[in-house]
Protein backbone atom coordinates (compact mmCIF):
# COMPACT_ATOMS: atom_id res chain seq x y z
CA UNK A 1 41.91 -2.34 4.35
CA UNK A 2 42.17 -5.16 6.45
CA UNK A 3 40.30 -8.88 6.05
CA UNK A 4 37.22 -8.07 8.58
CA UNK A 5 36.94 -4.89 7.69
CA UNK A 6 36.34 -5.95 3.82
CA UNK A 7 34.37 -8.55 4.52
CA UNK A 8 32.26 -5.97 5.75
CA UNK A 9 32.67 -3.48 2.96
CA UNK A 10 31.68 -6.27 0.11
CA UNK A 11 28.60 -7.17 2.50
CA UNK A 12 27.90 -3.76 2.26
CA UNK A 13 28.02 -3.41 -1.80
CA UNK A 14 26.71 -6.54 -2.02
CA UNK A 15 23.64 -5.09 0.32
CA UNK A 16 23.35 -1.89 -2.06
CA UNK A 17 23.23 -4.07 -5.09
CA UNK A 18 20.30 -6.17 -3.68
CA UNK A 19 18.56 -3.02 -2.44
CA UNK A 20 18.78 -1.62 -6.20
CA UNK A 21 17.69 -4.43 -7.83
CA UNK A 22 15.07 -5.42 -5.88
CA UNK A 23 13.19 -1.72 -4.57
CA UNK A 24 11.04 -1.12 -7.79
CA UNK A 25 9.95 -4.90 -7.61
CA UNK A 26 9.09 -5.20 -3.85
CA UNK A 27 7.18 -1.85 -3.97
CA UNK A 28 4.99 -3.24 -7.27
CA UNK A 29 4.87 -6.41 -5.18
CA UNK A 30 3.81 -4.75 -1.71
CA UNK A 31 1.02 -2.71 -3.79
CA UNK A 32 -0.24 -6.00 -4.99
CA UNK A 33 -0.65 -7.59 -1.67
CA UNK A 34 -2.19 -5.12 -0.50
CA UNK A 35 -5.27 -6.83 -2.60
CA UNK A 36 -4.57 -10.09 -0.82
CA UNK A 37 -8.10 -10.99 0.94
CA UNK A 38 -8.00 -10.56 4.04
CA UNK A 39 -9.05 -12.57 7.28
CA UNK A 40 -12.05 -10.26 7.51
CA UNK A 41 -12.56 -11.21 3.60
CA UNK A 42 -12.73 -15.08 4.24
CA UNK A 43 -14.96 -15.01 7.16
CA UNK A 44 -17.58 -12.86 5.23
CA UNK A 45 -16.97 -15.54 2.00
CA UNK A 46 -17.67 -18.48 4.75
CA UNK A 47 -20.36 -17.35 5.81
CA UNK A 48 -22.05 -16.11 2.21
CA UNK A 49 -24.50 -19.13 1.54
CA UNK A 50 -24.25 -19.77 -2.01
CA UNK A 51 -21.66 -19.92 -4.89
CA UNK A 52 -23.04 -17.08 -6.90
CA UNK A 53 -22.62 -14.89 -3.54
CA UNK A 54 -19.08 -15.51 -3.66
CA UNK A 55 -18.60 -15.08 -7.53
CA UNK A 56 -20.54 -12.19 -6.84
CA UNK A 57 -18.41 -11.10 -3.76
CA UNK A 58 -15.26 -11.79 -6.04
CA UNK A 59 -16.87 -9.11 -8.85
CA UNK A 60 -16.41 -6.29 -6.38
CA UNK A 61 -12.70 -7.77 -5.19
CA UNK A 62 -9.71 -5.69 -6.85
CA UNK A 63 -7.91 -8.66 -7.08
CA UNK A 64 -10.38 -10.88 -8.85
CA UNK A 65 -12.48 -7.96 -10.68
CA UNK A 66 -11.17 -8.58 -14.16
CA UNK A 67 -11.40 -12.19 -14.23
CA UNK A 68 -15.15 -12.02 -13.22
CA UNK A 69 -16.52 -8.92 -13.71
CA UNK A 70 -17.81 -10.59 -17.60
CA UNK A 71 -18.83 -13.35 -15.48
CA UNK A 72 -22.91 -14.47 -14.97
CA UNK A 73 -23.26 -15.52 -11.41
CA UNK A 74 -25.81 -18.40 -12.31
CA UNK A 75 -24.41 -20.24 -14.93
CA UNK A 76 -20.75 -20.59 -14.21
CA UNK A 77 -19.74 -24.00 -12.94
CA UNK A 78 -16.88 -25.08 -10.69
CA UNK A 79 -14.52 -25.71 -13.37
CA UNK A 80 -15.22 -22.12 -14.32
CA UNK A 81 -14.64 -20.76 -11.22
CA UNK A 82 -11.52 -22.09 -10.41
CA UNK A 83 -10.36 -21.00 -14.07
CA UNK A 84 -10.59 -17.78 -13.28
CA UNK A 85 -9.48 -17.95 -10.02
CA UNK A 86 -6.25 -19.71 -11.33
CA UNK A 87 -6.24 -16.75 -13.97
CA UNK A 88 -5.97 -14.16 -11.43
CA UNK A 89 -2.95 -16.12 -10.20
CA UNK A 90 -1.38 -16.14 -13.67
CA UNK A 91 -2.24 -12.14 -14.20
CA UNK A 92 0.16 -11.87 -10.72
CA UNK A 93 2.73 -13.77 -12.13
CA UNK A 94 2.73 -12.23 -15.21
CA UNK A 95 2.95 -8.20 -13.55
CA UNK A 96 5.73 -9.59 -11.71
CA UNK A 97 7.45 -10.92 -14.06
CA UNK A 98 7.20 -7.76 -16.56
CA UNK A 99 8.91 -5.89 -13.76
CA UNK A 100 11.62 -8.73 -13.13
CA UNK A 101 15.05 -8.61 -14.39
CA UNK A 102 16.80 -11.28 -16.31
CA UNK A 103 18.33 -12.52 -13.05
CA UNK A 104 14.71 -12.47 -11.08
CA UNK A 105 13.01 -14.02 -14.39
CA UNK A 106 15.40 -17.19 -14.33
CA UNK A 107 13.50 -18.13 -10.75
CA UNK A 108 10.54 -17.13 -12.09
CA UNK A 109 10.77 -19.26 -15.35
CA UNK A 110 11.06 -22.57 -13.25
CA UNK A 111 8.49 -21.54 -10.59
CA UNK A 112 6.98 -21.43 -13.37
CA UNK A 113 7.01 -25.59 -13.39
CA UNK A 114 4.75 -25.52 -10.59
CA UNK A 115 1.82 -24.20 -12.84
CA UNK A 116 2.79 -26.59 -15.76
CA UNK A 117 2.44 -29.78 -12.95
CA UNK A 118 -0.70 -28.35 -11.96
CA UNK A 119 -2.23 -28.37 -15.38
CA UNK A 120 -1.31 -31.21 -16.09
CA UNK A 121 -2.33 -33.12 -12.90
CA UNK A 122 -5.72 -31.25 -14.22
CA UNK A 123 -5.54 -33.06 -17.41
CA UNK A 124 -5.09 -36.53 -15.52
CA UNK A 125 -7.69 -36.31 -13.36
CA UNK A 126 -10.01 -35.71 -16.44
CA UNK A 127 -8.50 -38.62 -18.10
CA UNK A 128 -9.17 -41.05 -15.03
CA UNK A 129 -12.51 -39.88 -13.91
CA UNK A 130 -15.15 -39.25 -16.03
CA UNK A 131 -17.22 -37.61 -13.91
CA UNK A 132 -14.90 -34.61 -13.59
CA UNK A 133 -15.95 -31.69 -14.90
CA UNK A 134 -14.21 -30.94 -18.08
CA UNK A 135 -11.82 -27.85 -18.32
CA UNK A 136 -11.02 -26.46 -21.88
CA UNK A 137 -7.75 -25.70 -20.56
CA UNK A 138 -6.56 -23.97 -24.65
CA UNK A 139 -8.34 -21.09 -23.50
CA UNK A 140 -4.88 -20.68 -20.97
CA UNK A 141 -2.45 -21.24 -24.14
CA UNK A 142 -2.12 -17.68 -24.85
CA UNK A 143 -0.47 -17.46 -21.20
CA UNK A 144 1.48 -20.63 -21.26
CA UNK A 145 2.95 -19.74 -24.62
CA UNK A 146 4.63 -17.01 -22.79
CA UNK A 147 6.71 -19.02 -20.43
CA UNK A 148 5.64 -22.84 -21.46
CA UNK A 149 6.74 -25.33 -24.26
CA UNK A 150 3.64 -27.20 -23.36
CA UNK A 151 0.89 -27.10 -26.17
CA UNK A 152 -2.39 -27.07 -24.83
CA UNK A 153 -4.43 -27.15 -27.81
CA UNK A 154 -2.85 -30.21 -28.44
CA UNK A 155 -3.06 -31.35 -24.65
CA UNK A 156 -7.01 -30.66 -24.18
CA UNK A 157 -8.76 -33.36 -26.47
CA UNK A 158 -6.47 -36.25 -24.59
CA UNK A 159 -9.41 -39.00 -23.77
CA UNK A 160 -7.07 -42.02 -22.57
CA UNK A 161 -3.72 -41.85 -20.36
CA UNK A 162 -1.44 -43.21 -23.58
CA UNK A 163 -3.28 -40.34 -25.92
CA UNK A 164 -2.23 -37.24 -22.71
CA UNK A 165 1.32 -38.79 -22.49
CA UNK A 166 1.93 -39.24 -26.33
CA UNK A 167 0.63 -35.49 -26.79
CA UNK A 168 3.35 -34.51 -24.11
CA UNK A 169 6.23 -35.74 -26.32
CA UNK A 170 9.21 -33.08 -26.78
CA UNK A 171 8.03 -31.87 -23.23
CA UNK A 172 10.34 -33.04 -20.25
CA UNK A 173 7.14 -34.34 -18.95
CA UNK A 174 6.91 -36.97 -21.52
CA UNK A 175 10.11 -39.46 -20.43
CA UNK A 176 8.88 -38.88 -16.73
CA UNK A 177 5.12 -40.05 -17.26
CA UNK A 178 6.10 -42.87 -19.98
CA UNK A 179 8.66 -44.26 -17.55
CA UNK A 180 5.28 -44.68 -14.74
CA UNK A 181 3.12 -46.67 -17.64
CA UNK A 182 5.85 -49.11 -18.27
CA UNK A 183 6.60 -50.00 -14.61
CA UNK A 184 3.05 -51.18 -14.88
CA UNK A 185 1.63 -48.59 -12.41
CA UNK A 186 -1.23 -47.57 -13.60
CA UNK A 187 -2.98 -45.11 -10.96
CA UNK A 188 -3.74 -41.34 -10.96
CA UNK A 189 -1.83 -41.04 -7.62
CA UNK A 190 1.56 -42.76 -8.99
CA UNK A 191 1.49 -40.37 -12.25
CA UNK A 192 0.45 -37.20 -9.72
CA UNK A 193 3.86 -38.87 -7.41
CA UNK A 194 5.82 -38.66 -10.43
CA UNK A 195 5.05 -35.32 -11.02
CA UNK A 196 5.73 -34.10 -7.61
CA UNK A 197 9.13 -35.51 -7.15
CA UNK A 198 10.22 -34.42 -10.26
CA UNK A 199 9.30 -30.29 -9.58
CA UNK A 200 11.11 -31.12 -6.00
CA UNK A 201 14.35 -32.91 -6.59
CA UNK A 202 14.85 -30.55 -9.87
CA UNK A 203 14.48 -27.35 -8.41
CA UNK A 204 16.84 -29.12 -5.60
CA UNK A 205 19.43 -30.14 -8.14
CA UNK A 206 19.43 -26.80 -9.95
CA UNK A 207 19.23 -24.68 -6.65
CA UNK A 208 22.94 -23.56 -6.44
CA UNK A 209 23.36 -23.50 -10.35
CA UNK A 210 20.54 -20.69 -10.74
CA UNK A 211 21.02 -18.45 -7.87
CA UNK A 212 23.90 -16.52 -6.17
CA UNK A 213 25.35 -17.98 -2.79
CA UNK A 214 22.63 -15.85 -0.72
CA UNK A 215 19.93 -16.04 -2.50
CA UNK A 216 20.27 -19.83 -3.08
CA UNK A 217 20.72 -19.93 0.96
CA UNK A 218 17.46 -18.29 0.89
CA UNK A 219 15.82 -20.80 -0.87
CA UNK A 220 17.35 -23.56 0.73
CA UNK A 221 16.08 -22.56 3.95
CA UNK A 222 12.32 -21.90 2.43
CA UNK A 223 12.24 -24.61 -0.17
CA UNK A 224 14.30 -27.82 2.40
CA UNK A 225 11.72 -26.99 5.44
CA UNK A 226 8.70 -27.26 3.19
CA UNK A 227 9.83 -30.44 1.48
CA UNK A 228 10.72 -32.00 5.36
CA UNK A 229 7.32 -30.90 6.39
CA UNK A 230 5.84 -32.27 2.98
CA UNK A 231 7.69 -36.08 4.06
CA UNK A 232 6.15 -35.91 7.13
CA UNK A 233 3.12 -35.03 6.24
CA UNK A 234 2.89 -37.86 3.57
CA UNK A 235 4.34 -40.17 6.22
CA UNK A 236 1.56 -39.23 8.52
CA UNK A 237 -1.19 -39.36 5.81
CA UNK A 238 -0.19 -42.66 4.38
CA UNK A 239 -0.39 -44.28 8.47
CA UNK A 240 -3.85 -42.90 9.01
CA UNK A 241 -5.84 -43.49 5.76
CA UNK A 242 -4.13 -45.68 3.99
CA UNK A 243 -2.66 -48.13 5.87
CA UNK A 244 0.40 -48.54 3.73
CA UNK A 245 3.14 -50.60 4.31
CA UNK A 246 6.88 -48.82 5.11
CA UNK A 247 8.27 -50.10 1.60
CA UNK A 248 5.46 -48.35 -0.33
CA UNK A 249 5.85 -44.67 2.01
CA UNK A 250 9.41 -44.72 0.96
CA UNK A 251 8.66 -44.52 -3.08
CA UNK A 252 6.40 -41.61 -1.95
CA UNK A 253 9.46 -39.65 0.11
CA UNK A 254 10.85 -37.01 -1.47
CA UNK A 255 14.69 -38.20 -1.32
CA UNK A 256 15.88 -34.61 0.14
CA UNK A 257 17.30 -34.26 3.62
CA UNK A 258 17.23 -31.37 4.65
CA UNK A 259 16.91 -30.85 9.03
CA UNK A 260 15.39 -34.34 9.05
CA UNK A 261 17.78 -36.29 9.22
CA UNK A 262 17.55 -39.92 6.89
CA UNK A 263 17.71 -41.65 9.92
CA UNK A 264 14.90 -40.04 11.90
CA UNK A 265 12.96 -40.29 8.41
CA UNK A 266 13.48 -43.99 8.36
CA UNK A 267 12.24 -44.46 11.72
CA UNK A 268 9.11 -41.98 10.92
CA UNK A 269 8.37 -44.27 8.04
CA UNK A 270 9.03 -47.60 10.34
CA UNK A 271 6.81 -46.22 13.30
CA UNK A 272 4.50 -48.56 14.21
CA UNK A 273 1.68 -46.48 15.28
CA UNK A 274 0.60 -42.63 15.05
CA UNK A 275 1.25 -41.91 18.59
CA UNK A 276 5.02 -43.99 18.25
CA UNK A 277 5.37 -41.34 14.88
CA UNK A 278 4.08 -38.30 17.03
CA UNK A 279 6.76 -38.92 19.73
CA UNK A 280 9.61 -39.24 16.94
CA UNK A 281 7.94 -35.55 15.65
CA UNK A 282 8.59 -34.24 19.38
CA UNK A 283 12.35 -34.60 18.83
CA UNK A 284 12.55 -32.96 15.95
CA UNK A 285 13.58 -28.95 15.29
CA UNK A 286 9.74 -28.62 13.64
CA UNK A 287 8.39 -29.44 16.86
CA UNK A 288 10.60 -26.67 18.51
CA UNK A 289 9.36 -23.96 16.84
CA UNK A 290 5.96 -25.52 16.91
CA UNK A 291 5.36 -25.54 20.49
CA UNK A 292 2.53 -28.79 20.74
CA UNK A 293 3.65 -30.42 17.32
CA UNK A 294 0.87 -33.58 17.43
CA UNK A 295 0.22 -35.57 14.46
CA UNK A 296 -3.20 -35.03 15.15
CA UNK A 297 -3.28 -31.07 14.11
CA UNK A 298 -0.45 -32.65 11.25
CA UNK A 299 -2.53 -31.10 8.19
CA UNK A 300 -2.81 -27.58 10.19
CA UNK A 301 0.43 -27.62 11.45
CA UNK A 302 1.98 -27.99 8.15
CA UNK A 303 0.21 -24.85 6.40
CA UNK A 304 0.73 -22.97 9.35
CA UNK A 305 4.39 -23.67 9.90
CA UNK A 306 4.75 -22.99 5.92
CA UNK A 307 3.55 -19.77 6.20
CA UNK A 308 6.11 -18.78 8.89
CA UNK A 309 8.83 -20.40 6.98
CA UNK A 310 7.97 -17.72 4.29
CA UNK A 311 7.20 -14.95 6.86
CA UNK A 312 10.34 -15.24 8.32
CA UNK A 313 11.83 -15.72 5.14
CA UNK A 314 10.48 -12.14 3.05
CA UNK A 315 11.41 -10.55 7.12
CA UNK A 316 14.80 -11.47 7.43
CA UNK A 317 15.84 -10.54 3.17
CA UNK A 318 13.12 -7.99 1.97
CA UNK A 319 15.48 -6.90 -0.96
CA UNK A 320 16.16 -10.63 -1.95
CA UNK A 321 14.19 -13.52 -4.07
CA UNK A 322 12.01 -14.06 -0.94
CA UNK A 323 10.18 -11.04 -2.19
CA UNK A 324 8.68 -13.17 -5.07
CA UNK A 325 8.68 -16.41 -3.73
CA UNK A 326 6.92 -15.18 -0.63
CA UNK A 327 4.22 -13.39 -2.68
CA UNK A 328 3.70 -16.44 -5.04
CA UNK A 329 3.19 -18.39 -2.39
CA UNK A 330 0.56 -16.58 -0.34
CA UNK A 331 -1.86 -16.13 -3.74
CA UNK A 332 -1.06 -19.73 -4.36
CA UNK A 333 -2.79 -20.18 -0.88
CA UNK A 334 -5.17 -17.65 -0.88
CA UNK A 335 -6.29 -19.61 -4.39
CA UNK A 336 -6.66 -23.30 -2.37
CA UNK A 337 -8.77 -21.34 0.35
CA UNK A 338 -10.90 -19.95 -2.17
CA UNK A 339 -11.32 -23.67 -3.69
CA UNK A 340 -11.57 -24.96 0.08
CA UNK A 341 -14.29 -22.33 0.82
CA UNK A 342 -16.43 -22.72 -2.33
CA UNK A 343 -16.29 -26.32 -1.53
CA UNK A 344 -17.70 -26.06 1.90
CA UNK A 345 -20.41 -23.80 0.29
CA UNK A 346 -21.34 -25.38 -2.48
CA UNK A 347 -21.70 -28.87 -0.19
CA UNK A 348 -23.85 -26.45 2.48
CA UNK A 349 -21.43 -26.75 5.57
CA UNK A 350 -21.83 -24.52 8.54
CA UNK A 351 -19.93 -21.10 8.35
CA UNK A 352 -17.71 -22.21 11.26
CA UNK A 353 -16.64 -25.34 9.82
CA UNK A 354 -15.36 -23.54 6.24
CA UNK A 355 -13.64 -21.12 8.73
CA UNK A 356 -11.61 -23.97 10.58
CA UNK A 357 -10.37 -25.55 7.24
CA UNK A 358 -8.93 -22.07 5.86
CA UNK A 359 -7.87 -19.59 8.62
């Protein structure tokens, strides 16, 4: 058998073997989107004029029925609501990874970070402010204990920022927000920051060491385009409302190149003005498969390029890891919709407006 033609034969196996281990999983996973709202869904939700319409709403939802069907409409709060709605995204993960094998749960047992981070920027935010409505977040332990060191119990009476970190010892969380506290910086967004490039540059680090050649190129090409987008996005956000100066953007920066160059990255951060940092965006390969990339329509044009990242991703390898990945990431959005929506309700803004921040 000559060279070509067994590069094409181990292709081949190598096709069969994905198609085998992955069939069972993506038809449990298509059967579950299938209970994905729809856009049909989140107009009808924007346009609903109260909260207890949409818990109600939710009730009669496959995909939300469990976690509210116990609930009463009138006297569940937000921090409630989003419990549950975070619980629906936990009973996903969980079916998924019941069906996974050992290769598929090692991906799925440091995706799992992503919910730990989340918690825990939960827990900060009820440190700093006060005025947050309190979440008894040991009623998630029984999940977390599953795929989590992290021991909520002990987590959820945390009243200062020392008392959270200290009750995060033994976790690899604990060196990472200790470190923050002794460089003096004090805020909720530098301990959030911390938290964000440590999920990022990790799962960077660790990309080729967990996953074969393909599927790590698979997650390269999902996981590098959303971090680029997520460094320009910062850079943009940090010109327009914050008025930060180039030395403080680059602490925020992700350090991960991935089609942005460092150089075009340093010049995004050194721009000037918006319109000197849109024309920089023009030359880049976002912009080119984004026809009209504007740093005014920067917050849509980063969910909506994200989406076709992971599209195109699930498309072009339906037997791969983009099966998961691609389904954990469209309930993880379909869950900050839900939050965006019940927002807009609960404040009483116009149907149309809710519509433009979520479809």
């Amino acid at each position: 058998m000559g060279g070509r033609n067994l590069s094409i034969y181990c292709r081949g196996v190598n096709d069969m073997g994905n198609l085998l281990a992955y069939s069972g999983l993506c038809t449990k996973i298509k059967a579950m989107s299938s209970k994905l709202l729809s856009e049909s869904d989140f107009i009808e939700i924007s346009s609903l004029s109260s909260v207890m319409e949409v818990v109600s709403f939710l009730k009669k939802h496959p995909a939300y029925q469990k976690e509210f069907q116990a609930a009463d409409e009138a006297s569940l709060h937000r921090a409630e609501i989003e419990m549950r709605l975070h619980g629906s995204e936990y009973s996903d993960f969980a079916k998924i990874y019941l069906f996974a094998n050992i290769k598929q749960r090692k991906f799925m047992d440091f995706y799992f970070s992503r919910y730990e981070i989340s918690l825990l920027k939960t827990c900060l935010r009820m440190v700093f402010d006060k005025h947050y409505i309190e979440i008894n977040i040991s009623e998630l332990q029984k999940f977390f204990a599953k795929h989590s060191s992290l021991d909520l119990i002990k987590l959820n009476p945390s009243t200062t920022v020392e008392e959270f970190i200290a009750n995060l010892e033994g976790s690899v969380y604990y060196e990472i927000l200790s470190k923050i506290g002794k460089e003096g910086k004090t805020t909720l967004f530098d301990y959030e920051t911390a938290l964000d490039l440590f999920y990022f540059t990790s799962f960077w680090k660790n990309l080729n060491q967990l996953y074969s050649k393909k599927q790590a190129n698979i997650m390269c090409q999902t996981y590098g385009s959303k971090i680029d987008m997520l460094n320009i996005l910062w850079v943009y956000r940090s010109k327009k409302y914050y008025n930060m100066t180039s030395a403080d953007i680059y602490a925020l920066i992700i350090p991960i190149h991935y089609k942005i160059k460092k150089e075009t990255l340093r010049s995004m951060i050194e721009s000037e003005t918006l319109e000197e940092l849109s024309q920089i965006l023009k030359g880049t390969c976002y912009a080119k498969q984004f026809k009209g990339i504007h740093v005014s329509t920067m917050e849509d044009t980063y969910h909506i390029l994200l989406n076709k990242f992971f599209q195109d991703s699930f498309r072009q390898n339906p037997y791969s890891i983009a099966c998961i990945n691609t389904y954990l990431y469209e309930k993880e959005r379909e869950i900050q919709k839900l939050t965006t929506a019940l927002e807009g309700i609960r404040y009483g803004l116009p149907s149309d407006e809710i519509l433009s921040y979520i479809i």
